[in-house]
PDB file of N, CA and C in Angstrom:
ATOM      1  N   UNK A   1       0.841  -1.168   0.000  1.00  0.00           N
ATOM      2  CA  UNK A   1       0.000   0.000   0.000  1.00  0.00           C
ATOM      3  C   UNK A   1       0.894   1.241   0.000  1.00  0.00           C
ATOM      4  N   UNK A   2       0.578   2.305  -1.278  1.00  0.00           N
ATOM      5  CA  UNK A   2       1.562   3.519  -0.732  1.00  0.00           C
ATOM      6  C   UNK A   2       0.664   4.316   0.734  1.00  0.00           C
ATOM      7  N   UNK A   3       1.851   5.326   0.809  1.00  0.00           N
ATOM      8  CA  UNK A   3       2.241   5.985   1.751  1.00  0.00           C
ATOM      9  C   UNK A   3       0.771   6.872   1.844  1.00  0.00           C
ATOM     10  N   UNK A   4       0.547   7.170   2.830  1.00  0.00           N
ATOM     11  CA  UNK A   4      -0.899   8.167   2.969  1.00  0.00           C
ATOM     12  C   UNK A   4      -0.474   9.668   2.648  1.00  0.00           C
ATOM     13  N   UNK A   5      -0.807  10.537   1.761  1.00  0.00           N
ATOM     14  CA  UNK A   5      -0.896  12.160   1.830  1.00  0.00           C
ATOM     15  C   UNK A   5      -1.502  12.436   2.972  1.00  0.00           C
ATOM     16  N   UNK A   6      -1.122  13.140   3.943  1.00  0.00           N
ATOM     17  CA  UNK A   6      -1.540  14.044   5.034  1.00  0.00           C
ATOM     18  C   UNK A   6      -2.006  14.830   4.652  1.00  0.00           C
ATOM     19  N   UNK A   7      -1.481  15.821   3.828  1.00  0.00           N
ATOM     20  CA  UNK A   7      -1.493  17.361   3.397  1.00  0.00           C
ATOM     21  C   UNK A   7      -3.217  17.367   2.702  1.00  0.00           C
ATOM     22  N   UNK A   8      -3.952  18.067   3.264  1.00  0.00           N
ATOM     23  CA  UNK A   8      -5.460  18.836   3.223  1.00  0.00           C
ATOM     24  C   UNK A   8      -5.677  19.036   1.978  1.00  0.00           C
ATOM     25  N   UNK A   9      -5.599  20.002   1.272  1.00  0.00           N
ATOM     26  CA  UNK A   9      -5.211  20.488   0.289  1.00  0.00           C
ATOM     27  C   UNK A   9      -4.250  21.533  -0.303  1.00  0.00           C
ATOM     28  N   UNK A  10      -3.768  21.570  -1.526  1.00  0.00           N
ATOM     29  CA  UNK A  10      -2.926  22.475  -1.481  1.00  0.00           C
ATOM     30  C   UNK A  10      -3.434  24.209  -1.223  1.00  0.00           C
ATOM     31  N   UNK A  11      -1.454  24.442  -0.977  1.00  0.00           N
ATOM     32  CA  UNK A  11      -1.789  26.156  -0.567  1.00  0.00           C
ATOM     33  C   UNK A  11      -1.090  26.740  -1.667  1.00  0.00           C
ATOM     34  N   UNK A  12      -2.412  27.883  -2.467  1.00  0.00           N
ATOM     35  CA  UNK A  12      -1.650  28.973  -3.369  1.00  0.00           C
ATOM     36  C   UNK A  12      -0.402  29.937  -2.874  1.00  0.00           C
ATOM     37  N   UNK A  13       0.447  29.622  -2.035  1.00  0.00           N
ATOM     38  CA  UNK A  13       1.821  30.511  -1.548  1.00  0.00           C
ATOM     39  C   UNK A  13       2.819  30.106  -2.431  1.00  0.00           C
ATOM     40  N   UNK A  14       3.488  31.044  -2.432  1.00  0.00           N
ATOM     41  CA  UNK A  14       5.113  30.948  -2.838  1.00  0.00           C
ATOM     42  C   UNK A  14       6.228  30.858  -2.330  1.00  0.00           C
ATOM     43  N   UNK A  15       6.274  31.126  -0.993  1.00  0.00           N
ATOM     44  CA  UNK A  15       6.936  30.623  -0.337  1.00  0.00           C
ATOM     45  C   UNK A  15       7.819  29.192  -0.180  1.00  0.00           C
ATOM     46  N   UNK A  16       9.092  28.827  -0.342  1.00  0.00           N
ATOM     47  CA  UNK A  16       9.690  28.197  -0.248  1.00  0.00           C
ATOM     48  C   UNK A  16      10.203  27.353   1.129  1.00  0.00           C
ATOM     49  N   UNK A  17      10.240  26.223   1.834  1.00  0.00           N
ATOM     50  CA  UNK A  17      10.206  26.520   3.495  1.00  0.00           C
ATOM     51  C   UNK A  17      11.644  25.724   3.088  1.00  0.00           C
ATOM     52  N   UNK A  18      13.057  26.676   3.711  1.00  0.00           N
ATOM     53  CA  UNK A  18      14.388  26.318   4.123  1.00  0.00           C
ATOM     54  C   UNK A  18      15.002  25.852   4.916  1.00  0.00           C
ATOM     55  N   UNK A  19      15.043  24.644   5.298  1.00  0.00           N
ATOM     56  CA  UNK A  19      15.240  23.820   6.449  1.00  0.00           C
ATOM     57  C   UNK A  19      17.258  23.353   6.097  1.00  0.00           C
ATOM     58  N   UNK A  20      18.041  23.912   5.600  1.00  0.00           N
ATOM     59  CA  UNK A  20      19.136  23.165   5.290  1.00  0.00           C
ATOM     60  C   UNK A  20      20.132  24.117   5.709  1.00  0.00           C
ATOM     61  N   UNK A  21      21.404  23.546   6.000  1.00  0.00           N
ATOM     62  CA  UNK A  21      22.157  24.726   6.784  1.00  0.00           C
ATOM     63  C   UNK A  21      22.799  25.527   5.495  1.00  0.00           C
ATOM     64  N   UNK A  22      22.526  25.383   3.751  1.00  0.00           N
ATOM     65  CA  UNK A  22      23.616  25.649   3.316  1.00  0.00           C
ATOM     66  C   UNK A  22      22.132  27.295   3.175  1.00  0.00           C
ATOM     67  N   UNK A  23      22.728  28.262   2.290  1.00  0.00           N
ATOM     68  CA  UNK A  23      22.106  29.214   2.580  1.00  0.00           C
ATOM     69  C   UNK A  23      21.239  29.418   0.938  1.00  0.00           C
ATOM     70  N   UNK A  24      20.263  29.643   1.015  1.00  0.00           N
ATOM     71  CA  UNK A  24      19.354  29.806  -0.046  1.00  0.00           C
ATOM     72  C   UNK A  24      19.725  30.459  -1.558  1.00  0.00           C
ATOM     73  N   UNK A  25      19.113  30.244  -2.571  1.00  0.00           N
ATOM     74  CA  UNK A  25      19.570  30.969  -3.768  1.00  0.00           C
ATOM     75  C   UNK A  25      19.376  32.376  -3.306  1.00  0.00           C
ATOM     76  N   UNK A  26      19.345  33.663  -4.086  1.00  0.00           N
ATOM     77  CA  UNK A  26      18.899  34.814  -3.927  1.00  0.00           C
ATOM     78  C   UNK A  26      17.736  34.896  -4.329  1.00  0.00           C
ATOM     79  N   UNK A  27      16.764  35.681  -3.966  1.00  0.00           N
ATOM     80  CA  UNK A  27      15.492  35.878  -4.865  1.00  0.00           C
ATOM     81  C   UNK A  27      14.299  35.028  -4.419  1.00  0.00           C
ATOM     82  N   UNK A  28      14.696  34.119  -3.780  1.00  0.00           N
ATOM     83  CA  UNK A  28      13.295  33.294  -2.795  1.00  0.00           C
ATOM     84  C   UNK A  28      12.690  34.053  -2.064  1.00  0.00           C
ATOM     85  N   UNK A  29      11.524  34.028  -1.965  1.00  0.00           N
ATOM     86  CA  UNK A  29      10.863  34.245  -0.544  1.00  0.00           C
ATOM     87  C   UNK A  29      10.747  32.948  -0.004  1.00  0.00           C
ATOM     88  N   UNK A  30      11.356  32.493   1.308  1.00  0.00           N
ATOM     89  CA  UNK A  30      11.760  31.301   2.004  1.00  0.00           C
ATOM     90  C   UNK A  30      10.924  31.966   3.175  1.00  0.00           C
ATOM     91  N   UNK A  31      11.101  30.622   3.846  1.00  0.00           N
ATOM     92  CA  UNK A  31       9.853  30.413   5.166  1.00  0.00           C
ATOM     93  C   UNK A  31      11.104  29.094   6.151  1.00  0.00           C
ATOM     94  N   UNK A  32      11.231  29.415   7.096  1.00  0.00           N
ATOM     95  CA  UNK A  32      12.151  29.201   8.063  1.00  0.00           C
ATOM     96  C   UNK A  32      11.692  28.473   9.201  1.00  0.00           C
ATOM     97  N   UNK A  33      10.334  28.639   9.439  1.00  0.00           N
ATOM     98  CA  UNK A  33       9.370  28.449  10.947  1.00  0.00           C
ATOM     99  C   UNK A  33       8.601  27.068  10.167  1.00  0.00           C
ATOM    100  N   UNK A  34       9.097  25.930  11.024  1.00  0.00           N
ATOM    101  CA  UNK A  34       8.611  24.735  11.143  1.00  0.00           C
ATOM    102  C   UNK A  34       7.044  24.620  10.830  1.00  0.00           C
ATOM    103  N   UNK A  35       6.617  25.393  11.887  1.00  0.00           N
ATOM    104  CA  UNK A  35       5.431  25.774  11.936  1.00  0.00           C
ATOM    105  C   UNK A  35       4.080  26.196  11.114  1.00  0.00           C
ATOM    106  N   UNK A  36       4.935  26.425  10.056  1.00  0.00           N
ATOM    107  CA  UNK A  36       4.033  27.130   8.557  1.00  0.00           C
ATOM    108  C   UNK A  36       4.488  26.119   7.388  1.00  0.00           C
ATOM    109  N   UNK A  37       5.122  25.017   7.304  1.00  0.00           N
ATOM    110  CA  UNK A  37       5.704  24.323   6.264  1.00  0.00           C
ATOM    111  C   UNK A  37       4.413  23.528   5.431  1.00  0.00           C
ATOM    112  N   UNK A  38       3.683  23.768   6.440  1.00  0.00           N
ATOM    113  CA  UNK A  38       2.007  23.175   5.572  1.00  0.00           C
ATOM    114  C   UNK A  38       1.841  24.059   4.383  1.00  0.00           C
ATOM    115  N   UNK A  39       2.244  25.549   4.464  1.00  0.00           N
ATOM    116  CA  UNK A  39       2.027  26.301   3.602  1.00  0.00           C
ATOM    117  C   UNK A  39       2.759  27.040   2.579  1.00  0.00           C
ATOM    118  N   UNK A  40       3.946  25.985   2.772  1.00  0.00           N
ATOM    119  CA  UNK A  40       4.979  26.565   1.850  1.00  0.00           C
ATOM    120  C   UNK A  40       4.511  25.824   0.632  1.00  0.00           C
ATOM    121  N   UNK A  41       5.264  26.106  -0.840  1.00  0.00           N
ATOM    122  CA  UNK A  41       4.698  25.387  -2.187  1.00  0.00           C
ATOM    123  C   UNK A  41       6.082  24.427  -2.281  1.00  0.00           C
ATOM    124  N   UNK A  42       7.235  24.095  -1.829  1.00  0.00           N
ATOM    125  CA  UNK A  42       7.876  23.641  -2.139  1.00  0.00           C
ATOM    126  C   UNK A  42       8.703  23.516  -0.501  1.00  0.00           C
ATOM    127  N   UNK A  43       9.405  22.236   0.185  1.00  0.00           N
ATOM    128  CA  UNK A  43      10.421  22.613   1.328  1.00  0.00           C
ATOM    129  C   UNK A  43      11.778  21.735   0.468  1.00  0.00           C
ATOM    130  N   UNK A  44      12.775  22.761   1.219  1.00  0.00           N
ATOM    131  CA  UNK A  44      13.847  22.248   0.846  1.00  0.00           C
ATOM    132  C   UNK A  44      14.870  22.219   2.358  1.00  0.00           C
ATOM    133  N   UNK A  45      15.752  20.732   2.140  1.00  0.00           N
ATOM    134  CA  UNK A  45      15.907  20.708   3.554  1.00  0.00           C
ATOM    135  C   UNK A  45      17.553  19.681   3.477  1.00  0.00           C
ATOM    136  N   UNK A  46      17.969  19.208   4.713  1.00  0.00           N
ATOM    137  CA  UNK A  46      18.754  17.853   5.018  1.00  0.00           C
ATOM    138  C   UNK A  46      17.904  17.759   5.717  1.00  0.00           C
ATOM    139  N   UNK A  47      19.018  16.347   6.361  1.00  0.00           N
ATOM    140  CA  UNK A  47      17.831  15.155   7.223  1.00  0.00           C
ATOM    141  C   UNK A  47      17.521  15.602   8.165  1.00  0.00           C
ATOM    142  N   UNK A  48      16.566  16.294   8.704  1.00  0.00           N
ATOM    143  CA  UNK A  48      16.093  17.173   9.835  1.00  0.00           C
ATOM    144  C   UNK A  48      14.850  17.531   9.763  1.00  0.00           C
ATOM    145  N   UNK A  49      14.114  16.929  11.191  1.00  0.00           N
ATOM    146  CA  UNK A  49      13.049  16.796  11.374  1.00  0.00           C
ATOM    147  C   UNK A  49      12.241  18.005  10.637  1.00  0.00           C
ATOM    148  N   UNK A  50      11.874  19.375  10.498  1.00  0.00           N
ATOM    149  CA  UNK A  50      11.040  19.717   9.509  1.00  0.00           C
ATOM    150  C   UNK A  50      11.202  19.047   8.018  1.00  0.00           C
ATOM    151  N   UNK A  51      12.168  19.034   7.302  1.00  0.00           N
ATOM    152  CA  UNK A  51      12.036  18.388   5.625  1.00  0.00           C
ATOM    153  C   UNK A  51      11.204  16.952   6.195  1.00  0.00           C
ATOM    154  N   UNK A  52      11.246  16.483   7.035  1.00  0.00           N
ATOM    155  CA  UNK A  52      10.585  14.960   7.454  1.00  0.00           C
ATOM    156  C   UNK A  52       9.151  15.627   7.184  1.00  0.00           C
ATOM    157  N   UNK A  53       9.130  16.423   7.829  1.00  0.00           N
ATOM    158  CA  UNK A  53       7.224  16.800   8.682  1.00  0.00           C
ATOM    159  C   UNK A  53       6.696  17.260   7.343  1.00  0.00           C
ATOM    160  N   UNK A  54       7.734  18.207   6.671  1.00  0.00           N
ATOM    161  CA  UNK A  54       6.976  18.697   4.978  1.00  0.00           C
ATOM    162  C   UNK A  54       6.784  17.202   4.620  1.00  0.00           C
ATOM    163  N   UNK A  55       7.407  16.491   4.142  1.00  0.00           N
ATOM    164  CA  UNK A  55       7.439  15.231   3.066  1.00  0.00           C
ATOM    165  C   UNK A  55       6.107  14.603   3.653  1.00  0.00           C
ATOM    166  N   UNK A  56       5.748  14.736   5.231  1.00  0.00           N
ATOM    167  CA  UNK A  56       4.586  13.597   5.346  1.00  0.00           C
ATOM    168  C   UNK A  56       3.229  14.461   5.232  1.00  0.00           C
ATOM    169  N   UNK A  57       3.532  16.197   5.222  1.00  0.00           N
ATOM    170  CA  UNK A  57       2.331  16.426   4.435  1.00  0.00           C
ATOM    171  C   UNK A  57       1.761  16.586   3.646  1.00  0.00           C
ATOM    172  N   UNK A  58       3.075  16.088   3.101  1.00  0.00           N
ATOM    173  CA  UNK A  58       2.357  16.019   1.513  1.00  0.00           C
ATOM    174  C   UNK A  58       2.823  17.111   0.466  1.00  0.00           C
ATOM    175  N   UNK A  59       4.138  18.262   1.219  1.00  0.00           N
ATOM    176  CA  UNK A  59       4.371  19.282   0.677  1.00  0.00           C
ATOM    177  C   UNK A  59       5.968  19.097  -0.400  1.00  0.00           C
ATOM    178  N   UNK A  60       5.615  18.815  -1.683  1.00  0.00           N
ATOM    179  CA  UNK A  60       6.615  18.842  -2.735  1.00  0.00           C
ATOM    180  C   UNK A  60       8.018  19.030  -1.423  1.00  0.00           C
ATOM    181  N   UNK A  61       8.998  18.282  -1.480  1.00  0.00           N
ATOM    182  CA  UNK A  61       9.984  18.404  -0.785  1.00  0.00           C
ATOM    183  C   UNK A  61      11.468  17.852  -1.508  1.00  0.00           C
ATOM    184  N   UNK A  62      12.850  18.582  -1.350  1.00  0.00           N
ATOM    185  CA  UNK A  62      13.719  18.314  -1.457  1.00  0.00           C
ATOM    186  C   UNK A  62      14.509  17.911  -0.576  1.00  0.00           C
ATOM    187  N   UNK A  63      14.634  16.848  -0.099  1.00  0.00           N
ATOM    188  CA  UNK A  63      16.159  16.350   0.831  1.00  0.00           C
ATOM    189  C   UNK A  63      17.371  16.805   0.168  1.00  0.00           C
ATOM    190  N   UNK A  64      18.472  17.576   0.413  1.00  0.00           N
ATOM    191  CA  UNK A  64      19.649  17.320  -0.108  1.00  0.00           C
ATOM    192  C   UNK A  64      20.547  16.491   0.955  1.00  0.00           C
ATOM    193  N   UNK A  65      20.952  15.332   0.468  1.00  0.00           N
ATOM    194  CA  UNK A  65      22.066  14.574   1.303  1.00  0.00           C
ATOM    195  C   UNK A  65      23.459  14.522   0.639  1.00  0.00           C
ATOM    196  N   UNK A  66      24.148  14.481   1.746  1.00  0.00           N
ATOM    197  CA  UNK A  66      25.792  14.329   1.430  1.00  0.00           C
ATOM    198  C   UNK A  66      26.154  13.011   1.028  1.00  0.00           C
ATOM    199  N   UNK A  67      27.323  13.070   0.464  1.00  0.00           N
ATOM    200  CA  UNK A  67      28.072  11.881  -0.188  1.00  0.00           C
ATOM    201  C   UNK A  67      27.932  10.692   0.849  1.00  0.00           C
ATOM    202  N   UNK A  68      28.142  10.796   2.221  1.00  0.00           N
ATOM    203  CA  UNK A  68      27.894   9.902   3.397  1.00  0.00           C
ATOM    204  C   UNK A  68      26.622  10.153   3.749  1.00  0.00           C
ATOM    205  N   UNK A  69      25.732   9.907   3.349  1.00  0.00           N
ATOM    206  CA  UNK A  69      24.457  10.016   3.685  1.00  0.00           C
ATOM    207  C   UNK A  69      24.000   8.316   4.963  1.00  0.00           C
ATOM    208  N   UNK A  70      23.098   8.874   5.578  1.00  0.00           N
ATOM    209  CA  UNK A  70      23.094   7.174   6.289  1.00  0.00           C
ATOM    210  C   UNK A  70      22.350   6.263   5.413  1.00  0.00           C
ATOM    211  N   UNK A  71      22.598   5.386   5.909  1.00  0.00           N
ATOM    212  CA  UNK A  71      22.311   4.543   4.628  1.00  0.00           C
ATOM    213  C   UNK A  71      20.915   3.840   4.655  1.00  0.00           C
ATOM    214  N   UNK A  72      20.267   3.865   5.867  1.00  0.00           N
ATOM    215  CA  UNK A  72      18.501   4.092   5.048  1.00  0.00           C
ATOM    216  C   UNK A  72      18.128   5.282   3.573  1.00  0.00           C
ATOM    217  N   UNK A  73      18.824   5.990   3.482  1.00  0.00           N
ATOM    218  CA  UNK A  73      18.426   6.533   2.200  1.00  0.00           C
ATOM    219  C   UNK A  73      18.443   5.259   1.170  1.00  0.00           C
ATOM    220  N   UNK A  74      19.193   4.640   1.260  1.00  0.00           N
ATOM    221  CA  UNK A  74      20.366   3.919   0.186  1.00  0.00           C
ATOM    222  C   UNK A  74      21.218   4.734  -1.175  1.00  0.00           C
ATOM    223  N   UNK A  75      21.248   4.014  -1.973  1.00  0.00           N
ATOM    224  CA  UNK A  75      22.306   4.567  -2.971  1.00  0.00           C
ATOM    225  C   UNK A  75      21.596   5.181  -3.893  1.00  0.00           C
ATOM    226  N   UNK A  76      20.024   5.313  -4.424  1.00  0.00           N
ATOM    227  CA  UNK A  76      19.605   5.462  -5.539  1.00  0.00           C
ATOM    228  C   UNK A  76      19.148   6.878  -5.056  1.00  0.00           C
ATOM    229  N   UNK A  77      18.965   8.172  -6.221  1.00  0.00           N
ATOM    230  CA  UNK A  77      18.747   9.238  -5.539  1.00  0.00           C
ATOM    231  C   UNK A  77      17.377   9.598  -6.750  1.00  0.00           C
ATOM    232  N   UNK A  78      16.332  10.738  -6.742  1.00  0.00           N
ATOM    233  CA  UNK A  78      15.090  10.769  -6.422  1.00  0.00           C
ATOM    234  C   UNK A  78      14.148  10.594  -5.889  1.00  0.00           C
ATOM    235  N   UNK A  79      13.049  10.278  -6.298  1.00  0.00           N
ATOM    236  CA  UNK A  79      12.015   9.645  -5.700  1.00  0.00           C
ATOM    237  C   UNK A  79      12.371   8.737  -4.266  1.00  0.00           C
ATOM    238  N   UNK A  80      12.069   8.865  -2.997  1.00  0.00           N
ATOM    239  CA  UNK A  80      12.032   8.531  -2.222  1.00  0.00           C
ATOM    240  C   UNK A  80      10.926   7.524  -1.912  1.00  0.00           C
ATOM    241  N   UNK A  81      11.621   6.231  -0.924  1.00  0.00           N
ATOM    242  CA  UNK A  81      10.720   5.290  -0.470  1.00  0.00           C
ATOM    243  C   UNK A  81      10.270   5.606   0.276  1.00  0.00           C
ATOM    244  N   UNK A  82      10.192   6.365   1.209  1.00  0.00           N
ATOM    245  CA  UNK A  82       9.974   6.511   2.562  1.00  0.00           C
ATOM    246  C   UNK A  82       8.236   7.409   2.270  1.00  0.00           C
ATOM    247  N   UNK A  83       8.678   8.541   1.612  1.00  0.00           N
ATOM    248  CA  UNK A  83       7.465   9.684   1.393  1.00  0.00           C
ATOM    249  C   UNK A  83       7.117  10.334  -0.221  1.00  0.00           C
ATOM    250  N   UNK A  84       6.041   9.541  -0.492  1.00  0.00           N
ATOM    251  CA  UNK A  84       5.508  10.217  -1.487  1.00  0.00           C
ATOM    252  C   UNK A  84       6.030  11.614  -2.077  1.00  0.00           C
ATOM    253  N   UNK A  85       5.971  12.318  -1.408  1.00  0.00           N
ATOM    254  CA  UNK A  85       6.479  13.931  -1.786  1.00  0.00           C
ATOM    255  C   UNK A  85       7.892  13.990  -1.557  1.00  0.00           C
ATOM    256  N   UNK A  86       8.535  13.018  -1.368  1.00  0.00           N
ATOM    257  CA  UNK A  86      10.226  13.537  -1.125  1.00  0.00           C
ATOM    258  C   UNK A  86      11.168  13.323  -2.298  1.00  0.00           C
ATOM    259  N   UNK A  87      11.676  14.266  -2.984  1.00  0.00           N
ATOM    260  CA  UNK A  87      12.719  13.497  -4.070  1.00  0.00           C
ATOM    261  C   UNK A  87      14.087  14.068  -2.982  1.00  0.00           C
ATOM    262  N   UNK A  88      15.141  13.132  -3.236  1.00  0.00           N
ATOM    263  CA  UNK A  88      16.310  12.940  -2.698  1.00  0.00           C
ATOM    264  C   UNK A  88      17.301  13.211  -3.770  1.00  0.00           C
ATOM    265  N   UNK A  89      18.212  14.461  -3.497  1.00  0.00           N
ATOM    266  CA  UNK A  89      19.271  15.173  -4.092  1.00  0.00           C
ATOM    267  C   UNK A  89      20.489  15.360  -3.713  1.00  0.00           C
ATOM    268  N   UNK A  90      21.696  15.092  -4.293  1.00  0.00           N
ATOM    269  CA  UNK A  90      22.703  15.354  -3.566  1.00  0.00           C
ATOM    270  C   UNK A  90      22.766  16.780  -3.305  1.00  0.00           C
ATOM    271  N   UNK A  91      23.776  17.119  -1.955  1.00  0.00           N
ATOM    272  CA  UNK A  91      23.976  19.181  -1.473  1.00  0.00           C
ATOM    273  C   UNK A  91      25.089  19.520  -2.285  1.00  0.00           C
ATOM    274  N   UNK A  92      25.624  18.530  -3.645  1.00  0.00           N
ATOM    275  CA  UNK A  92      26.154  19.635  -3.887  1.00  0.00           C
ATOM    276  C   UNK A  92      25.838  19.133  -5.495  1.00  0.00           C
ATOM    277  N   UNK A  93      24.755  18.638  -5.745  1.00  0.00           N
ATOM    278  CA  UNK A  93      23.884  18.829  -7.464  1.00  0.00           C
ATOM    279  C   UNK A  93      22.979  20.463  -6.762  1.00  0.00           C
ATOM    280  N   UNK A  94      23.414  21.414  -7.727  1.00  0.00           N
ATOM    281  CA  UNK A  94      22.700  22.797  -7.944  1.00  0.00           C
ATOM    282  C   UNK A  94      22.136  22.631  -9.280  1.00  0.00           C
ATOM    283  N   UNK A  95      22.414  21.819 -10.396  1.00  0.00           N
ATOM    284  CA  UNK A  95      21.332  22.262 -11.019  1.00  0.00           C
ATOM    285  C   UNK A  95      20.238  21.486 -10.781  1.00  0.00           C
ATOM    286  N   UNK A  96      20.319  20.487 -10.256  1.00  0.00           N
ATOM    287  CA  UNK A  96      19.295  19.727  -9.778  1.00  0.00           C
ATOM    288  C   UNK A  96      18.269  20.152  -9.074  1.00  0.00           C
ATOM    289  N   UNK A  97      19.070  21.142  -8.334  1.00  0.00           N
ATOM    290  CA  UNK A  97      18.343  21.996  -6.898  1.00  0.00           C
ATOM    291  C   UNK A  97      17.472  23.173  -7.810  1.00  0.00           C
ATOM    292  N   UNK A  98      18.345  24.485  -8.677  1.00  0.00           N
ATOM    293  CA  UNK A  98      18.018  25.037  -9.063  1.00  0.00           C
ATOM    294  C   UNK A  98      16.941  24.871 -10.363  1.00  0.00           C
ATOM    295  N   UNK A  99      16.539  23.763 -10.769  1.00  0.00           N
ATOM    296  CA  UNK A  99      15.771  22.950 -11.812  1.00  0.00           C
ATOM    297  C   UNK A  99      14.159  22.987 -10.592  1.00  0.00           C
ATOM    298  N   UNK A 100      14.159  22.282  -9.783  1.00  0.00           N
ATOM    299  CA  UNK A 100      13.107  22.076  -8.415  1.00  0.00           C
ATOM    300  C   UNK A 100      12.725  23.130  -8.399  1.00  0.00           C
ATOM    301  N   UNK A 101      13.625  24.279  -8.049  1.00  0.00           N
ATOM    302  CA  UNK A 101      13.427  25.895  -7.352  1.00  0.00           C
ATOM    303  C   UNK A 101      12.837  26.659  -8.544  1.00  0.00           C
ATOM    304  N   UNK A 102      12.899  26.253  -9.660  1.00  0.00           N
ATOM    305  CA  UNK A 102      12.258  26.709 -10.966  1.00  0.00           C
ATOM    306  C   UNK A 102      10.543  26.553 -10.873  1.00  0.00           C
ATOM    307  N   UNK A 103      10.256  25.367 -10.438  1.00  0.00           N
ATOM    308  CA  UNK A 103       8.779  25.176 -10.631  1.00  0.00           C
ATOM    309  C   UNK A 103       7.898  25.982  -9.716  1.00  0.00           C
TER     310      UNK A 103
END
């Protein structure tokens, strides 16, 4: 059985929610507060509990993981097993990142 969508329905915002320590493109309006990630249109994150909480509501999400990533990710990168909404990116593919940050 897949994974259940949490997420209500979607939210018309633009907002981006930035959960990753590296620091954002220029030109986002980003959203920072855990708290509002229901209402961001896109989260981008590492492995840290908000990018978790976006992915299970259902909110379009980017993991970026490092070359040592733990290895429940495993080796294959996109689409995630874990959460419907998570694609999995390496932190240092930018056009990958900046391709996502496009939509």
């Amino acid at each position: 059985m897949p994974p259940v969508t949490l997420r209500a329905k979607p939210q018309p915002v633009s907002t981006v929610g930035w959960f990753s320590r590296s620091e954002p493109p220029p030109g986002l309006t980003i959203e920072r507060d855990p708290e509002r990630v229901a209402s961001c249109k896109l989260a981008v994150g590492d492995d840290v509990w908000p990018t978790h909480l976006a992915a299970a509501l259902g909110v379009p999400t980017v993991m970026l993981l490092p070359a040592a990533a733990d290895w429940l990710w495993g080796t294959a990168l996109g689409a995630s097993p874990w959460y419907r909404a998570l694609e999995l990116v390496r932190d240092d593919d930018q056009a990958t990142l900046a391709a996502r940050l496009a939509v």
